[in-house]
PDB file of N, CA and C in Angstrom:
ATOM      1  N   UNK A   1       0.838  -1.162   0.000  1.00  0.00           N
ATOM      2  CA  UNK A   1       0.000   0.000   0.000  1.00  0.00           C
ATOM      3  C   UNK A   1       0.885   1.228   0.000  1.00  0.00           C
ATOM      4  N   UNK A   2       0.252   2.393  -0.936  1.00  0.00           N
ATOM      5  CA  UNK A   2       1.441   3.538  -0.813  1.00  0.00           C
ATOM      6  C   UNK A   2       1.283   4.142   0.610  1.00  0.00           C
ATOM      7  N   UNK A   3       2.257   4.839   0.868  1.00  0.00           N
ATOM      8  CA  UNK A   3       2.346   5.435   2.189  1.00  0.00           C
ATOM      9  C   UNK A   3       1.035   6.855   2.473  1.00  0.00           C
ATOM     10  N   UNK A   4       0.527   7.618   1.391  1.00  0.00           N
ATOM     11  CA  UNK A   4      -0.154   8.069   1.487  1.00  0.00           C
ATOM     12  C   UNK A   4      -1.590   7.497   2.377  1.00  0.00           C
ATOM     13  N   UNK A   5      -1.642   6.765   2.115  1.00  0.00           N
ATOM     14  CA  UNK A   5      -3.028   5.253   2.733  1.00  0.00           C
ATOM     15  C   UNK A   5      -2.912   5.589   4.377  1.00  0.00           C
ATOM     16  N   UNK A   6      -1.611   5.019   4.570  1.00  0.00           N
ATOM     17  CA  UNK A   6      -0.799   4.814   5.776  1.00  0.00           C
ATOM     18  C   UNK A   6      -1.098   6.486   6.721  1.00  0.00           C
ATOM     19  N   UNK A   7      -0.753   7.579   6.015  1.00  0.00           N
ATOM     20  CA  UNK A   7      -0.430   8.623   6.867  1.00  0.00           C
ATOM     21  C   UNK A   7      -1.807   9.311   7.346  1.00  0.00           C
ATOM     22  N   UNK A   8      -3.134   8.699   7.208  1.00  0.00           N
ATOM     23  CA  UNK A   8      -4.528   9.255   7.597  1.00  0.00           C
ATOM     24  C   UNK A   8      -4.809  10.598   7.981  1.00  0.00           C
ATOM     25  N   UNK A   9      -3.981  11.351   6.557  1.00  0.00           N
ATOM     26  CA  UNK A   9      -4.357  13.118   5.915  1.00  0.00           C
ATOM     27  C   UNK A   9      -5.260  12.883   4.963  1.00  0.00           C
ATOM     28  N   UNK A  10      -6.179  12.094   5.204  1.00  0.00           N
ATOM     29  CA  UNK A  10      -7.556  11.607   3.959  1.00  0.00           C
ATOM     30  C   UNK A  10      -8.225  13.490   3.734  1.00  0.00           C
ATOM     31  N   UNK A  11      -8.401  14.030   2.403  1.00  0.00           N
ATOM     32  CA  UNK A  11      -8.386  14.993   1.930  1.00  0.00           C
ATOM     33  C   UNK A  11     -10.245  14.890   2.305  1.00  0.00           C
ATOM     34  N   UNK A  12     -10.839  13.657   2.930  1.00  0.00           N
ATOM     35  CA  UNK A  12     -12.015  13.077   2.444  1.00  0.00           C
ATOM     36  C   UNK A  12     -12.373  12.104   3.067  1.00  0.00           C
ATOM     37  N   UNK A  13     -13.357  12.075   4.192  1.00  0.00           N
ATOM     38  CA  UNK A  13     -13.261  10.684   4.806  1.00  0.00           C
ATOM     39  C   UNK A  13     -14.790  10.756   5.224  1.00  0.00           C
ATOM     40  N   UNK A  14     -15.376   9.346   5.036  1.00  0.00           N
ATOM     41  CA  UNK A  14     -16.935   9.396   5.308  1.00  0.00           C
ATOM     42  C   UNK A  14     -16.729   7.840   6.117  1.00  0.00           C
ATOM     43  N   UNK A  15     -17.786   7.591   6.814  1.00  0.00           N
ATOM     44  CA  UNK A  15     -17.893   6.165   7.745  1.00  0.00           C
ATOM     45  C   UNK A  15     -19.163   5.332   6.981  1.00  0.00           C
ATOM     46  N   UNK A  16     -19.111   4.513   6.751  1.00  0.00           N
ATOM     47  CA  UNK A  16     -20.084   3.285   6.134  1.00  0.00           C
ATOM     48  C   UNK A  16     -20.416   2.733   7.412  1.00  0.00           C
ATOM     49  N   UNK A  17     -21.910   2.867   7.693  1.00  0.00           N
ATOM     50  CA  UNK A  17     -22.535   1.960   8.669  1.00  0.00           C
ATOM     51  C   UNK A  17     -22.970   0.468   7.925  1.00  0.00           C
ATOM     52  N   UNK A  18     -22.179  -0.493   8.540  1.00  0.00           N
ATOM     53  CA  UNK A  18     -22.882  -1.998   8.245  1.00  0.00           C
ATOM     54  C   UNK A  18     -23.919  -2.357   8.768  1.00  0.00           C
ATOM     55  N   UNK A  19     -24.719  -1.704   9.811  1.00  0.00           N
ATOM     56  CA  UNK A  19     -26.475  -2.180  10.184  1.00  0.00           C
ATOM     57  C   UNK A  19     -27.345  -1.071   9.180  1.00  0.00           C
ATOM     58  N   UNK A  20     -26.584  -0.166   8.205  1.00  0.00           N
ATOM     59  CA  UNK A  20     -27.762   0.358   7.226  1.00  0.00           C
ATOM     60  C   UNK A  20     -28.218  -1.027   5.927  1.00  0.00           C
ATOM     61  N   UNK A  21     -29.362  -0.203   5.571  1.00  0.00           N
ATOM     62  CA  UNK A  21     -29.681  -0.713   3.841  1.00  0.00           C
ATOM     63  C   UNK A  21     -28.587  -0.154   2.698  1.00  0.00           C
ATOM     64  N   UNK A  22     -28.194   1.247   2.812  1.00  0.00           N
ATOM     65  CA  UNK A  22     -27.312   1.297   2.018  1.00  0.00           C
ATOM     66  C   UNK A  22     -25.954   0.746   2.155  1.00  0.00           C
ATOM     67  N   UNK A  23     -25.505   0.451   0.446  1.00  0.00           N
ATOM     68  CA  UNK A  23     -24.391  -0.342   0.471  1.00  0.00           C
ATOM     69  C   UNK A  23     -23.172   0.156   0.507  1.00  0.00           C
ATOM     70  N   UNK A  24     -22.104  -0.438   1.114  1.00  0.00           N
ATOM     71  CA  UNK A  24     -20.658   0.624   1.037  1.00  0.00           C
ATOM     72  C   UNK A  24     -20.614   0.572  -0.613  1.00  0.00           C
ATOM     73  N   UNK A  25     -20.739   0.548  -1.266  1.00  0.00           N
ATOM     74  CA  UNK A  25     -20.524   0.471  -2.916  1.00  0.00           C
ATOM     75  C   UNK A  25     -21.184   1.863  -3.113  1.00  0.00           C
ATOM     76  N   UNK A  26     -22.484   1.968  -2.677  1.00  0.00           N
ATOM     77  CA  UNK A  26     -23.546   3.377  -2.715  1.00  0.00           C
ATOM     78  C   UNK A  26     -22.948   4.392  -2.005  1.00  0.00           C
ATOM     79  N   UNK A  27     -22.369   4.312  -0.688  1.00  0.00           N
ATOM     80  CA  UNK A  27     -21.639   5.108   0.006  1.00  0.00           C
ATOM     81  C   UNK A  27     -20.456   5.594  -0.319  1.00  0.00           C
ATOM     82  N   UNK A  28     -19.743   4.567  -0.733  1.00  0.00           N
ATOM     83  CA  UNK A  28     -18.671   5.469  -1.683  1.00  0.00           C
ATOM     84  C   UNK A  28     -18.254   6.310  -2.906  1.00  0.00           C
ATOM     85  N   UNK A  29     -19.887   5.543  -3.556  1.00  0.00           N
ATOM     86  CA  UNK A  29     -19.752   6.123  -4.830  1.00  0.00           C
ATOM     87  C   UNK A  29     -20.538   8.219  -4.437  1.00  0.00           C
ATOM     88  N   UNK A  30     -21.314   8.032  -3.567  1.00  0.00           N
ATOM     89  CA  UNK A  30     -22.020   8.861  -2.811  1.00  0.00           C
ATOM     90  C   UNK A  30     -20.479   9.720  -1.991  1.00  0.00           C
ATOM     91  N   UNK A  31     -20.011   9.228  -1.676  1.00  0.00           N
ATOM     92  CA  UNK A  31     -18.846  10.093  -0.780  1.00  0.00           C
ATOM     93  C   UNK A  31     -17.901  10.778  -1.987  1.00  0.00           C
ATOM     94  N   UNK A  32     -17.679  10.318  -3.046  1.00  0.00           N
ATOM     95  CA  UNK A  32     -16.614  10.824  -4.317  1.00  0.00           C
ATOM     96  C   UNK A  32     -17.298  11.748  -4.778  1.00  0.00           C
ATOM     97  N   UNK A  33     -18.827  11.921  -5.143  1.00  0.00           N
ATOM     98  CA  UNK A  33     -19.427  13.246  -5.839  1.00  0.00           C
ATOM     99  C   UNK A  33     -19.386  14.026  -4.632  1.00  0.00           C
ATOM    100  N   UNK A  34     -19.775  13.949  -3.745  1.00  0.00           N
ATOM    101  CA  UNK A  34     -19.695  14.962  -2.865  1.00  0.00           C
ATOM    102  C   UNK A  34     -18.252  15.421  -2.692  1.00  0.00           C
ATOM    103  N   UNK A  35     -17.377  14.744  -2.363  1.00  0.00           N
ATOM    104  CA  UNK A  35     -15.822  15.232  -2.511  1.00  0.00           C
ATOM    105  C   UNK A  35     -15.625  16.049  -4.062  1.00  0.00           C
ATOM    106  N   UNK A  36     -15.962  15.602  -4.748  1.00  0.00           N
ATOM    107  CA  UNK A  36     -15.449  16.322  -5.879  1.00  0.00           C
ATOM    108  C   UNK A  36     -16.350  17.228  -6.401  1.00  0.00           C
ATOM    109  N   UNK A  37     -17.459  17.404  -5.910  1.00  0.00           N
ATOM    110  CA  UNK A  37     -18.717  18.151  -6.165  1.00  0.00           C
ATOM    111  C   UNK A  37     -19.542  18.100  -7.193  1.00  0.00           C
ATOM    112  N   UNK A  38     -19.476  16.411  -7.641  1.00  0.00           N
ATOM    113  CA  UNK A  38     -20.726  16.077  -8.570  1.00  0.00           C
ATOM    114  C   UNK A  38     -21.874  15.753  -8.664  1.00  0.00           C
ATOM    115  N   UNK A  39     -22.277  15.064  -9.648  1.00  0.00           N
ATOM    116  CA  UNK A  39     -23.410  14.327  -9.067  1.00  0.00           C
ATOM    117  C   UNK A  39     -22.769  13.046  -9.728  1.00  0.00           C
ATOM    118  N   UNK A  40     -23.472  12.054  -8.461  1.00  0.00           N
ATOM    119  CA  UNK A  40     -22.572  10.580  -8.597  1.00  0.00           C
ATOM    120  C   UNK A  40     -23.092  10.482 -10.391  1.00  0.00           C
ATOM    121  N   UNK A  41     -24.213  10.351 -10.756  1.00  0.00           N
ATOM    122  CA  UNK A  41     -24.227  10.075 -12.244  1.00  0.00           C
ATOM    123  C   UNK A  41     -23.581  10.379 -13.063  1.00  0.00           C
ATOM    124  N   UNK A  42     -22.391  11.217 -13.088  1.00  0.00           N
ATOM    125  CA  UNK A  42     -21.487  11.999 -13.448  1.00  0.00           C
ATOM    126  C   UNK A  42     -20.216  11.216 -13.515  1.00  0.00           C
ATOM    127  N   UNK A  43     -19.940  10.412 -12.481  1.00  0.00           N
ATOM    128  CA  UNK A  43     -18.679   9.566 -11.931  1.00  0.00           C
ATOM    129  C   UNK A  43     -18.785   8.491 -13.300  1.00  0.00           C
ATOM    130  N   UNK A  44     -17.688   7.941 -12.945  1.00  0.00           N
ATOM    131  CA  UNK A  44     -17.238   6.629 -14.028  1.00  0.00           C
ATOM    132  C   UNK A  44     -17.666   6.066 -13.417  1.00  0.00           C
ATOM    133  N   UNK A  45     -17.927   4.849 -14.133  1.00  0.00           N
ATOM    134  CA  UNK A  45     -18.314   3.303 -13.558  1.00  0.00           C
ATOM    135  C   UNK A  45     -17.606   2.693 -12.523  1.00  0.00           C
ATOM    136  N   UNK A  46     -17.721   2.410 -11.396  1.00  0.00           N
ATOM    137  CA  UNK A  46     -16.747   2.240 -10.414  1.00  0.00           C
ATOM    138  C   UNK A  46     -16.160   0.895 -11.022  1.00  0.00           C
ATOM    139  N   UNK A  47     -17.577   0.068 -11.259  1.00  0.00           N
ATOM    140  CA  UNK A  47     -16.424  -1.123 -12.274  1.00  0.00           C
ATOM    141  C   UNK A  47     -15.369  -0.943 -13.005  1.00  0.00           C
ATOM    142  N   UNK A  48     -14.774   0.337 -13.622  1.00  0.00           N
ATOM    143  CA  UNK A  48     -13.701   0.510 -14.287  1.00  0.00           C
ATOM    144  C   UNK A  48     -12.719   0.424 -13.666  1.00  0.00           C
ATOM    145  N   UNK A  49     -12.855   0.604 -12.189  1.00  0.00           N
ATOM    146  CA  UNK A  49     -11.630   0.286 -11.183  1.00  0.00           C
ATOM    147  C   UNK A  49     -11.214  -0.490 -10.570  1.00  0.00           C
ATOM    148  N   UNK A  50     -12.579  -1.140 -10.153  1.00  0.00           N
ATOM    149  CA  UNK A  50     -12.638  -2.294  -8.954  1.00  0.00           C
ATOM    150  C   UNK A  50     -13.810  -3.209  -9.204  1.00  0.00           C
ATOM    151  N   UNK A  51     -13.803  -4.118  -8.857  1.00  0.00           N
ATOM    152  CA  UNK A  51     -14.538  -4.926  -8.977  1.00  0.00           C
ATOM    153  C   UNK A  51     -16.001  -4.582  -7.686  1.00  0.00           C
ATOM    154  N   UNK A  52     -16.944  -3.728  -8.132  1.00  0.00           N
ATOM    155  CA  UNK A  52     -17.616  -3.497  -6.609  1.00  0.00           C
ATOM    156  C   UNK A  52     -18.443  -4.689  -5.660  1.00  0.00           C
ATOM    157  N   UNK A  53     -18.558  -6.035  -6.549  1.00  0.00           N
ATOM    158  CA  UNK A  53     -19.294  -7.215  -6.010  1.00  0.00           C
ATOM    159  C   UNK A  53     -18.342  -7.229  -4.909  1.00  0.00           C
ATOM    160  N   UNK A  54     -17.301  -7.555  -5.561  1.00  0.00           N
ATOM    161  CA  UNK A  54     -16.417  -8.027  -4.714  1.00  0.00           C
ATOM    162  C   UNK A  54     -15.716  -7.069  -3.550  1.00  0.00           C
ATOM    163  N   UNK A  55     -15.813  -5.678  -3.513  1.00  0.00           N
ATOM    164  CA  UNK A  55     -15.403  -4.868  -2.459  1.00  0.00           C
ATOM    165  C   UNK A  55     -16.564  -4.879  -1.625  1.00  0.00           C
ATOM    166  N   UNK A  56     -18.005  -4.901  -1.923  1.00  0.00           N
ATOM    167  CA  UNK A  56     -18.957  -4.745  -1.263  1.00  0.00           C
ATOM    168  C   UNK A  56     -18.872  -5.943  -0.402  1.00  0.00           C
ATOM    169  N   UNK A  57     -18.765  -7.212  -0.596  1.00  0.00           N
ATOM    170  CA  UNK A  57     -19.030  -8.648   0.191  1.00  0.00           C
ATOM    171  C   UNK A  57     -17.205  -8.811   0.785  1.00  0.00           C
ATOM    172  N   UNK A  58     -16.505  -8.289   0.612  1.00  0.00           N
ATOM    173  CA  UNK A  58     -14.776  -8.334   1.592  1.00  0.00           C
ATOM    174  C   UNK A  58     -14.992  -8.049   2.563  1.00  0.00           C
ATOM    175  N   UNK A  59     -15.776  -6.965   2.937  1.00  0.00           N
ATOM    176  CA  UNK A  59     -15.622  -6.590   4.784  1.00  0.00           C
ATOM    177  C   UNK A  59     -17.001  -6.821   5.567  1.00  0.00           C
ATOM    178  N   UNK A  60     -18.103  -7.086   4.400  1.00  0.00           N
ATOM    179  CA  UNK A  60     -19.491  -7.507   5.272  1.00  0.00           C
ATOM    180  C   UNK A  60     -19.177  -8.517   6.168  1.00  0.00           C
ATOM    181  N   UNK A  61     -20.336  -7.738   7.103  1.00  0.00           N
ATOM    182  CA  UNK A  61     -20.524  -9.587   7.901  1.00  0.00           C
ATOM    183  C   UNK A  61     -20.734 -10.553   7.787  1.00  0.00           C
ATOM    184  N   UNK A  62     -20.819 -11.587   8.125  1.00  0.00           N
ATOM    185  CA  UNK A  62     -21.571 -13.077   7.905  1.00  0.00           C
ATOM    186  C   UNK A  62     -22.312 -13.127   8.880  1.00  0.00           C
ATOM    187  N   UNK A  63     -23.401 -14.354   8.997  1.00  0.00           N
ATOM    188  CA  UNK A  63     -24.085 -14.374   9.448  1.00  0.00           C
ATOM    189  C   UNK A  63     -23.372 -15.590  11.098  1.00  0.00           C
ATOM    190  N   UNK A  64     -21.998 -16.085  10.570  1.00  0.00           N
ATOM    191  CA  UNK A  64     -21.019 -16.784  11.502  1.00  0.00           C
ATOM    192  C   UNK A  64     -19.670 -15.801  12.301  1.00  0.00           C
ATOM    193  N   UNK A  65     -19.599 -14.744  11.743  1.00  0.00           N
ATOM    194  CA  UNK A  65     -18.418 -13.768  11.812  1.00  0.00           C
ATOM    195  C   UNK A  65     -18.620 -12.180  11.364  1.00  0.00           C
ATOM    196  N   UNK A  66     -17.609 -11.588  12.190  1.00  0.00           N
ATOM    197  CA  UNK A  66     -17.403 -10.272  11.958  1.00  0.00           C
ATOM    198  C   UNK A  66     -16.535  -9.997  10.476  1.00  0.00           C
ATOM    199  N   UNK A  67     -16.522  -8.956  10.390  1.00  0.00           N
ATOM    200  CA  UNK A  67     -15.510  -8.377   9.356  1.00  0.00           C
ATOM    201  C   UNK A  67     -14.297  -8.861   9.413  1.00  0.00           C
ATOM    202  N   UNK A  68     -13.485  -8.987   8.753  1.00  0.00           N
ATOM    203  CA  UNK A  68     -11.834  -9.367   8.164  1.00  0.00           C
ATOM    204  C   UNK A  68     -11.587  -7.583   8.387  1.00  0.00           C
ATOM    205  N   UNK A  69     -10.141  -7.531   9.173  1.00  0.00           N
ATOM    206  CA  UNK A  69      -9.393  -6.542   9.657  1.00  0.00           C
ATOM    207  C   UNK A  69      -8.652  -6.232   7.911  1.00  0.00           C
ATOM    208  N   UNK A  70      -8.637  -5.035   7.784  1.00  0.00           N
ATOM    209  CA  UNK A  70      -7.418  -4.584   6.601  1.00  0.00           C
ATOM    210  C   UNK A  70      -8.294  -3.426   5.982  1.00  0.00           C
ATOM    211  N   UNK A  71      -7.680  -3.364   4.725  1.00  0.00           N
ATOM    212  CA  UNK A  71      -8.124  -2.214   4.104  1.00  0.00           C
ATOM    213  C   UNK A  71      -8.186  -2.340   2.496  1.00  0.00           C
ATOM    214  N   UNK A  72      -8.584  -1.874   1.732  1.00  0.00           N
ATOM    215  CA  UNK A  72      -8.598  -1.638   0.620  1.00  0.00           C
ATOM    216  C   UNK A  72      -7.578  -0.533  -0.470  1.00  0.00           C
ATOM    217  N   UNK A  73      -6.819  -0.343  -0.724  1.00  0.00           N
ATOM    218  CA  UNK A  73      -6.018   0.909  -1.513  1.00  0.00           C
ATOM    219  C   UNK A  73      -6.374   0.619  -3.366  1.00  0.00           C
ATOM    220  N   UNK A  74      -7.442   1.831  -3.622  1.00  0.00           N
ATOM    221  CA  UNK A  74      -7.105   1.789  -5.246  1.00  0.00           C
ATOM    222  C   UNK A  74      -7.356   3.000  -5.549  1.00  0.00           C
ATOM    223  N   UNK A  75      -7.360   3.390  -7.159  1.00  0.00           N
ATOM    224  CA  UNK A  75      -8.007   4.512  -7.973  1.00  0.00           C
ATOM    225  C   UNK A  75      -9.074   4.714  -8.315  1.00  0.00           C
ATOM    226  N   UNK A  76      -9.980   5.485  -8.057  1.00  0.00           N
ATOM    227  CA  UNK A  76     -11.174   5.867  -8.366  1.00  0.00           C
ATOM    228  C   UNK A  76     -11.668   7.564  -9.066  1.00  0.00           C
ATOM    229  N   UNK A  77     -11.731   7.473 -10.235  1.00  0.00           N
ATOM    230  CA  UNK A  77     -12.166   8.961 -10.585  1.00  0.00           C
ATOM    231  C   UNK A  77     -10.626  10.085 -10.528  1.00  0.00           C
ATOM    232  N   UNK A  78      -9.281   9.091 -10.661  1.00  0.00           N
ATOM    233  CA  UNK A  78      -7.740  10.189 -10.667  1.00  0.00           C
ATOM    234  C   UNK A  78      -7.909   9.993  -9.229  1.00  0.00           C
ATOM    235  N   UNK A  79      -8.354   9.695  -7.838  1.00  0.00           N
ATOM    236  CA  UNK A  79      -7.851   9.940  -6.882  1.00  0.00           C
ATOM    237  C   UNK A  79      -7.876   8.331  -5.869  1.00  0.00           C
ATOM    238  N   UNK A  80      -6.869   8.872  -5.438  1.00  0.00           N
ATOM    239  CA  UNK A  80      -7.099   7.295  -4.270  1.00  0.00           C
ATOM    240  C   UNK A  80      -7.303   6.884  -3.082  1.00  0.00           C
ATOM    241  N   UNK A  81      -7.890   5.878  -3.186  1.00  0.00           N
ATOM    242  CA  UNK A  81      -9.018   6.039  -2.026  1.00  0.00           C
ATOM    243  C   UNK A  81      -8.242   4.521  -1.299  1.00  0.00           C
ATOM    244  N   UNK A  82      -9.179   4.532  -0.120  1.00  0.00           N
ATOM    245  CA  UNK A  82      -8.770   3.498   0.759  1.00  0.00           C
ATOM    246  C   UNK A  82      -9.954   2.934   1.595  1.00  0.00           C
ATOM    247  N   UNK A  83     -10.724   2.217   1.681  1.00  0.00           N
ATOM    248  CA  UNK A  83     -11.858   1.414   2.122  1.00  0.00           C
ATOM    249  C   UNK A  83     -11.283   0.470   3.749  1.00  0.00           C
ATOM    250  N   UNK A  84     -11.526   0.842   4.501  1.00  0.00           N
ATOM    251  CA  UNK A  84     -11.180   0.265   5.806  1.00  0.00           C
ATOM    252  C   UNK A  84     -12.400  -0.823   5.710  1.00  0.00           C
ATOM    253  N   UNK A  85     -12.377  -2.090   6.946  1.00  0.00           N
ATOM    254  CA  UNK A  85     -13.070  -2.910   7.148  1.00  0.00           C
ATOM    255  C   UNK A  85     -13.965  -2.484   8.136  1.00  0.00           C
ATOM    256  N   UNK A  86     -13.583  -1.092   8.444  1.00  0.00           N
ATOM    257  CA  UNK A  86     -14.784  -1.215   9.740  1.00  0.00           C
ATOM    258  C   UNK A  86     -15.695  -0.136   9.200  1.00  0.00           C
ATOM    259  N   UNK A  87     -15.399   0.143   7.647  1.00  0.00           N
ATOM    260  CA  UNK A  87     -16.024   0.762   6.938  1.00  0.00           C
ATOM    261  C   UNK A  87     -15.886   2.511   7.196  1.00  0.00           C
ATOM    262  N   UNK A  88     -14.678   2.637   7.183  1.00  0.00           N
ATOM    263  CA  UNK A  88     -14.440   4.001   6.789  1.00  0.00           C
ATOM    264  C   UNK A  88     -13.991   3.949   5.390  1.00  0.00           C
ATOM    265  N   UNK A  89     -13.807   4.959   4.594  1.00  0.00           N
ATOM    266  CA  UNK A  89     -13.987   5.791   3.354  1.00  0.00           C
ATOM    267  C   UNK A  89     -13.166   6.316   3.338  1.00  0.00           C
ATOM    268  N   UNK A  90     -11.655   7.149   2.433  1.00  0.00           N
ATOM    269  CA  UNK A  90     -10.534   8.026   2.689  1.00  0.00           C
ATOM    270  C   UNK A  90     -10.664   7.864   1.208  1.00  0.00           C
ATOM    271  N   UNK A  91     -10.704   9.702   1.112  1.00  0.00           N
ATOM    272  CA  UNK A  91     -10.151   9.708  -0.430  1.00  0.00           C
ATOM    273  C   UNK A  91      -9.049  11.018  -0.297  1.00  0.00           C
ATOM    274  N   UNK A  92      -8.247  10.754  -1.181  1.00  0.00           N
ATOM    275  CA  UNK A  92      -6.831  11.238  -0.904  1.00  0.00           C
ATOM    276  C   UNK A  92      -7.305  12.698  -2.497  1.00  0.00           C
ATOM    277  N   UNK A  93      -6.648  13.589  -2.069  1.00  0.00           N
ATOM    278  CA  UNK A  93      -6.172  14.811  -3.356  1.00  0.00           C
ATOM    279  C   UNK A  93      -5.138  14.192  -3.903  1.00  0.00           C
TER     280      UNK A  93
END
């Protein structure tokens, strides 16, 4: 992970509740227009970056277990972001 990730000066940081209906996939895509001052319909396909099935179901719960500890580091929209497991949000300038 680059060190930027590491130094938590997130230019941008929102918290994902796991007892909501909305999905961290919705929440993040929801946290980037507001950081950048769009409207999410505006944003690229987050699929162009990441796979969102698969970021959305990495840190959910199970119905046997809690979340898996770690984090996420990629590109989204030129900026990079970082997805914690306990569902924080960091998007970097």
């Amino acid at each position: 992970m680059e060190s930027i990730a590491a130094s938590g000066d997130a230019s941008y940081s929102n918290d994902h509740d796991w007892t909501t209906v909305d999905g961290l996939v919705q929440v993040l895509i929801e946290a980037m227009a507001e950081f950048t001052g769009t409207e999410w319909t505006d944003l690229p396909p987050l699929y162009d970056y990441i796979d969102p099935e698969a970021l959305e179901h990495l840190f959910s719960p199970t119905k046997t277990s809690t979340r898996v500890d770690g984090g996420v580091f990629f590109h989204y929209n030129g900026y990079p972001v970082v997805v914690h497991s306990n569902g924080r949000i960091e998007i970097y300038d």
